[in-house]
Protein backbone atom coordinates (compact mmCIF):
# COMPACT_ATOMS: atom_id res chain seq x y z
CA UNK A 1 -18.39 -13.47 -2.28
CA UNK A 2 -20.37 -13.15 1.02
CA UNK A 3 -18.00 -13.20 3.25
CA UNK A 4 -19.05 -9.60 4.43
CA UNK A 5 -22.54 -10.66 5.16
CA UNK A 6 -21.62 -13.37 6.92
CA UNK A 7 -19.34 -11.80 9.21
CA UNK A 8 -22.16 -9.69 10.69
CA UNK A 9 -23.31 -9.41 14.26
CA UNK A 10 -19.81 -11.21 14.79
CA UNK A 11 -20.96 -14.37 12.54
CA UNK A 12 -24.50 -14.73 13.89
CA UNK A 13 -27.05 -14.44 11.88
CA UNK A 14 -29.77 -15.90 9.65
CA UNK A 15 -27.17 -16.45 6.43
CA UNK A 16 -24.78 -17.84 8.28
CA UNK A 17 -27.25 -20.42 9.85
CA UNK A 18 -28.37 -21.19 6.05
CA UNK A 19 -24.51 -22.13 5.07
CA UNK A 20 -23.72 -23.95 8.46
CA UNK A 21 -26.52 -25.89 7.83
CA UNK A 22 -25.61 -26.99 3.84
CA UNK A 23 -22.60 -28.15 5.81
CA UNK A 24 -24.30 -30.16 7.94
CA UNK A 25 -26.20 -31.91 5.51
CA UNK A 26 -22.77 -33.49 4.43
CA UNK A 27 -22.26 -35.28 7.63
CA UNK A 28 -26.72 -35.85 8.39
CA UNK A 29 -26.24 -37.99 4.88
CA UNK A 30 -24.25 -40.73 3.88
CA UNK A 31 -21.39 -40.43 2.28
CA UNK A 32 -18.59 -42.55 1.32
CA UNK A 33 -14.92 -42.26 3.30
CA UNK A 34 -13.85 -40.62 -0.11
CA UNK A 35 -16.50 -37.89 0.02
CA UNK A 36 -16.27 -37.07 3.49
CA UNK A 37 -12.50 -36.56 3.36
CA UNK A 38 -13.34 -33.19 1.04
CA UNK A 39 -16.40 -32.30 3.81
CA UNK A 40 -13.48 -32.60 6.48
CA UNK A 41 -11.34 -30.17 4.23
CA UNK A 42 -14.02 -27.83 3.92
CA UNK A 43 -15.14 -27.95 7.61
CA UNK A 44 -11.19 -26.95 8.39
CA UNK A 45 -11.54 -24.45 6.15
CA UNK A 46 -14.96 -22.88 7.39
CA UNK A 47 -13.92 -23.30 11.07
CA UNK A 48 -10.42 -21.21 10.31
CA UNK A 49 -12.17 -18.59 8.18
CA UNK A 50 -15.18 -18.17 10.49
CA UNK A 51 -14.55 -18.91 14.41
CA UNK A 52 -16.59 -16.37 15.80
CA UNK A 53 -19.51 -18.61 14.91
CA UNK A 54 -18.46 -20.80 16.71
CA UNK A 55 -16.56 -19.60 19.76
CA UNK A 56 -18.19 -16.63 20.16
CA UNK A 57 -22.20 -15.05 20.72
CA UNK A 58 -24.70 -18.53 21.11
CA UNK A 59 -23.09 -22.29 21.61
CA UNK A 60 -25.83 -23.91 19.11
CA UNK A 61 -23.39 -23.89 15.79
CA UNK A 62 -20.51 -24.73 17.85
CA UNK A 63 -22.96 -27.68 19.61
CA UNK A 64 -24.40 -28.89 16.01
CA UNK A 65 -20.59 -29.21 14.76
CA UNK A 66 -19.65 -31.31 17.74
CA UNK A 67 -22.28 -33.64 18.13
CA UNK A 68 -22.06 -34.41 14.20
CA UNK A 69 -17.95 -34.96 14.25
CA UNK A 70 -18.22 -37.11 17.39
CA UNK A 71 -21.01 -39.47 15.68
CA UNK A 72 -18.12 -39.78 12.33
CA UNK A 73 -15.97 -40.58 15.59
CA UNK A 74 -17.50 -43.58 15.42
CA UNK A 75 -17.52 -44.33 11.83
CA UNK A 76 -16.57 -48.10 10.96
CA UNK A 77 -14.54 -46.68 8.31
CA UNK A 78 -10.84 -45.55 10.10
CA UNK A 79 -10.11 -43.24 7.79
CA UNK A 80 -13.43 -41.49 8.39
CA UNK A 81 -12.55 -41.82 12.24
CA UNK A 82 -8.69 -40.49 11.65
CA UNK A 83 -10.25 -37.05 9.33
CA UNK A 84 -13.13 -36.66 11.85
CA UNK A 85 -10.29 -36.71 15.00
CA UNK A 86 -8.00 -34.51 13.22
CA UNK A 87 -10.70 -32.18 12.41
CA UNK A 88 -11.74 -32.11 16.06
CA UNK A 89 -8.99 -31.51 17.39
CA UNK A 90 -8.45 -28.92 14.95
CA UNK A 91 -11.60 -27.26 16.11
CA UNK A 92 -9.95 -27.46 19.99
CA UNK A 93 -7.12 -25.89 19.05
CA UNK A 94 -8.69 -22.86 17.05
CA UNK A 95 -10.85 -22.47 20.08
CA UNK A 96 -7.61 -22.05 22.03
CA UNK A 97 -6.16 -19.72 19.50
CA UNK A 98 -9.70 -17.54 19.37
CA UNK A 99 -9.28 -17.66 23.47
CA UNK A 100 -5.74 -16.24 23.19
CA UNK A 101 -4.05 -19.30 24.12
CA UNK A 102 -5.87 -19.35 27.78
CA UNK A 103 -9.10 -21.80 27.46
CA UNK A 104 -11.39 -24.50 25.60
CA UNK A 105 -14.34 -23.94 27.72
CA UNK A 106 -16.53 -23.72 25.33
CA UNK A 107 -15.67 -26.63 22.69
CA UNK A 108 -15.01 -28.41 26.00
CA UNK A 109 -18.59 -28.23 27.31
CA UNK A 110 -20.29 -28.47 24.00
CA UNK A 111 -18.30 -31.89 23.31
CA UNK A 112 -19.12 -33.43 27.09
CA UNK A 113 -23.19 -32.00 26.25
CA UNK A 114 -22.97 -34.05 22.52
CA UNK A 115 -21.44 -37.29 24.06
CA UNK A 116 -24.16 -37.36 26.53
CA UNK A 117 -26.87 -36.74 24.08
CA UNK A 118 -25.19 -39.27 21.40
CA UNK A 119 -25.01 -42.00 24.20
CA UNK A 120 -28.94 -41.57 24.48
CA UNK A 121 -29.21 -41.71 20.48
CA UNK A 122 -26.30 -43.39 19.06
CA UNK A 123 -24.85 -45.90 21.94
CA UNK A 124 -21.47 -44.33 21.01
CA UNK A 125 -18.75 -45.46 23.34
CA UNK A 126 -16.93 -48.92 21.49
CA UNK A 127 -13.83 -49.81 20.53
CA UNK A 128 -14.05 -46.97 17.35
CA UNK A 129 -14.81 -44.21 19.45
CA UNK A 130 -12.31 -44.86 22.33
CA UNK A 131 -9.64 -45.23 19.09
CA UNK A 132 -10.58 -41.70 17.76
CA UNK A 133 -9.79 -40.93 21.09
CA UNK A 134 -6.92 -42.20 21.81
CA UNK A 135 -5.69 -40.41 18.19
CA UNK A 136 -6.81 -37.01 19.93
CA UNK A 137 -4.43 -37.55 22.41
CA UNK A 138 -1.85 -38.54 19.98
CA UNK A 139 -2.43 -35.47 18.09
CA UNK A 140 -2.00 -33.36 21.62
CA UNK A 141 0.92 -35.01 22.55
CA UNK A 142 2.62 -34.42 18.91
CA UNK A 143 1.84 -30.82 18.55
CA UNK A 144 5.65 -29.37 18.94
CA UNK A 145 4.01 -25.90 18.50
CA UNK A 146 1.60 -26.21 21.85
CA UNK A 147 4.31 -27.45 23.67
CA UNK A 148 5.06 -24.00 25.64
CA UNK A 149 1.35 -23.88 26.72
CA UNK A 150 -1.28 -25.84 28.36
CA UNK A 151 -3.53 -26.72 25.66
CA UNK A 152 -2.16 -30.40 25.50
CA UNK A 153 -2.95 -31.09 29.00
CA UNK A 154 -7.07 -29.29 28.19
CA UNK A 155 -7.13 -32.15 25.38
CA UNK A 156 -6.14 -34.93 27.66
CA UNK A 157 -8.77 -33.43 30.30
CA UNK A 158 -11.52 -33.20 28.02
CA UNK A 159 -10.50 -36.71 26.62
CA UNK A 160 -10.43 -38.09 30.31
CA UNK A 161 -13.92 -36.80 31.44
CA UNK A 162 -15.31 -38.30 28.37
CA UNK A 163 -13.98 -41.28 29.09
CA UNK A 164 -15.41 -41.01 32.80
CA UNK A 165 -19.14 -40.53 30.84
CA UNK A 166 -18.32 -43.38 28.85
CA UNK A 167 -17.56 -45.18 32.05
CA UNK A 168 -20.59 -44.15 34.11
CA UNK A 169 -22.89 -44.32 31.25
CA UNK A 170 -21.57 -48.15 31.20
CA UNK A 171 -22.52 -48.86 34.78
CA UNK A 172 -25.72 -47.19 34.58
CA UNK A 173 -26.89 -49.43 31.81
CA UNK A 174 -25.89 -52.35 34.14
CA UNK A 175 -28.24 -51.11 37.03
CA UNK A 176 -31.31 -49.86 34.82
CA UNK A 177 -33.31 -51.91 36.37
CA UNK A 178 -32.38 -50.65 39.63
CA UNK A 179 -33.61 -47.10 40.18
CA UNK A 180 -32.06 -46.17 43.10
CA UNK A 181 -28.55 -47.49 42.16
CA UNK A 182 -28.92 -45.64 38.89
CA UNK A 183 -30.37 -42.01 40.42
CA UNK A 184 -26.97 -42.39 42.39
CA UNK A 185 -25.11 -42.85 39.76
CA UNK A 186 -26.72 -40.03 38.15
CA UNK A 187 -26.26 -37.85 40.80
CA UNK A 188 -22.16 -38.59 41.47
CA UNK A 189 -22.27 -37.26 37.58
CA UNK A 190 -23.84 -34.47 38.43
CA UNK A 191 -21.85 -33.69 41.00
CA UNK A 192 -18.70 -33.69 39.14
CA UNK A 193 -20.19 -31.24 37.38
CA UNK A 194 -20.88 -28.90 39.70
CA UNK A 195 -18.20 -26.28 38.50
CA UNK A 196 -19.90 -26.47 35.00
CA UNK A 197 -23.85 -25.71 35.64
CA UNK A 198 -24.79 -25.96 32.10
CA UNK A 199 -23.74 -30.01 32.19
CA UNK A 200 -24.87 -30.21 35.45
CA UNK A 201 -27.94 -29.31 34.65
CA UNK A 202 -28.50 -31.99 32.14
CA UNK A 203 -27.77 -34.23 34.03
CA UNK A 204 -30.20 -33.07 36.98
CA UNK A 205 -32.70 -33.20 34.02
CA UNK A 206 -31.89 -37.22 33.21
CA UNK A 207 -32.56 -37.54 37.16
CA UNK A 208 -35.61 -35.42 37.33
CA UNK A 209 -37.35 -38.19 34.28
CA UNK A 210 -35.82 -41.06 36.14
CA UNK A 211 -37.84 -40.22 39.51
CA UNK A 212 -41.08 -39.04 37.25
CA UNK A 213 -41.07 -42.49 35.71
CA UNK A 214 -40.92 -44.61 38.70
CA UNK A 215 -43.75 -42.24 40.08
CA UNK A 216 -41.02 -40.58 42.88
CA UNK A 217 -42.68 -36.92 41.93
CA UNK A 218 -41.29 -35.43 45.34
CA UNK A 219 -37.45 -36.80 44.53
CA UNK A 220 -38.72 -35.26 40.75
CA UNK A 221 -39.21 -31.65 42.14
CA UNK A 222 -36.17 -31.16 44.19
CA UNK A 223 -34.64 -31.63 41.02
CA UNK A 224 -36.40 -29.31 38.90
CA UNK A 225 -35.57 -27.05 41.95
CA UNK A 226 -32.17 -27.31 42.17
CA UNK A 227 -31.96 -26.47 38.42
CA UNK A 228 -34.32 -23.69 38.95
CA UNK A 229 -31.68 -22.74 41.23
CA UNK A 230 -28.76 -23.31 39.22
CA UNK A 231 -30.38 -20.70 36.72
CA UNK A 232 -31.20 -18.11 39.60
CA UNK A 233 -27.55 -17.84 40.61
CA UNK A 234 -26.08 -17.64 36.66
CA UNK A 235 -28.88 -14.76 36.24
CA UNK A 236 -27.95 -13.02 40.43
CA UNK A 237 -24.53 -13.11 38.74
CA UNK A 238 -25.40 -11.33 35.38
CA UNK A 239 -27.12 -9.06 37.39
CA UNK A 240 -30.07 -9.73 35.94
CA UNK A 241 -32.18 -10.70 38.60
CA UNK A 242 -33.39 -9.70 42.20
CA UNK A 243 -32.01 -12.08 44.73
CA UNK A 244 -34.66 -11.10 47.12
CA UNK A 245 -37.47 -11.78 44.62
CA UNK A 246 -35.77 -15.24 44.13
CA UNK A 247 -35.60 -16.20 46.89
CA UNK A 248 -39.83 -15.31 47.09
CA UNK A 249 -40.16 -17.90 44.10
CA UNK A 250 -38.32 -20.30 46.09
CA UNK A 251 -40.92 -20.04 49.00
CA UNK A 252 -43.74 -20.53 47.12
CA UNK A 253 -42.50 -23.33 45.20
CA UNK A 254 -41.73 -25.50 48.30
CA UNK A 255 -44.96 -24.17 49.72
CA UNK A 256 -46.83 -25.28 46.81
């Protein structure tokens, strides 16, 4: 019935927010493996029927989606963790299709961004999560239609570098109590990151509250810095900012 409406401003606006948001409430609450099976159905449904909000315009409905299907990742129920795989990979492979057949990039970065927030809140990262997966990859490796193009090998990727958060997430937990062991740590992450400046800057952000906490406010700035930086060179690139006027900010700061 609103279908019109909602496809305005290329799916981004205030009622689409509203219904995105009743079908979030699905997953926020809990509901039984049975219940959640429809939500999954509907979510498919919604995705195929609307993927300019998601792929297309701001991340935040396309970030909201993935951080609440990687938490049912997790579910103790397996059924709940096969629908919520399926459905995510679903989601992967529309964003492919909506690409025209070239990238993920952006369901790619939104799902590394909710597994590091969802380690912070959640402690995801078990045996259920690394079974969803390993079902992703099944899925990938299955799909007899993506087998001309390199959307398979994206999946693996993407299921790889989550692994590698997984992994460093692990070893960071082991040195917490060392803070210069972990701010390494944090840093190689960061680093890996450093052809994706929207994860690489939350991850100079974990670093920057790391130093502030053990009262290193110096180690603290040059992080804040280097983001400040990181945002400088996105905006010289847009064209949106004077490089010579950035590079004035930049003075002042380390003069300050």
């Amino acid at each position: 019935t609103f279908q019109r409406q909602l496809q305005q401003s290329d799916c981004q606006n205030a009622l689409m927010k509203k219904v995105f948001d009743t079908h979030m409430l699905f997953l926020q609450i809990n509901q039984s493996a049975a219940a959640l099976k429809h939500v999954f159905a509907a979510l498919r449904l919604f995705v195929a029927k609307f993927p300019s909000a998601f792929f297309q315009g701001q991340a935040d409905l396309c970030g909201s989606l993935c951080y609440e299907i990687l938490k049912c990742c997790n579910h103790r129920s397996r059924s709940t963790q096969t629908e919520a795989s399926a459905l995510l990979y679903f989601f992967m492979r529309k964003n492919f299709e909506f690409n025209k057949q070239k990238s993920i990039v952006r369901s790619h970065l939104q799902l590394i961004k909710a597994v590091s927030q969802l380690i912070a809140d959640a402690g995801i990262g078990g045996s259920r999560f690394q079974h969803s997966l390993a079902i992703i990859n099944n899925f990938a490796n299955g799909d007899k239609q993506m087998k001309n193009v390199n959307f398979s090998a994206e999946v693996k990727d993407l299921t790889k570098r989550i692994r590698t958060v997984l992994m460093a997430t692990a070893q960071m937990k082991e040195h917490e109590k060392d803070p210069e062991m972990l701010v390494d740590l944090q840093y190689s992450l960061a680093n890996s990151y450093a052809s994706t400046p929207e994860l690489r800057r939350t991850w100079l952000e974990s670093m920057a509250k790391i130093h502030a906490r053990n009262g290193d406010l110096s180690e603290a700035a040059m992080c804040y810095i280097h983001i400040a930086a990181l945002i400088a060179e996105y905006l010289k690139r847009k064209g949106k900012i004077n490089i010579f006027y950035t590079n004035y900010v930049f003075i002042n700061i380390l003069v300050k």
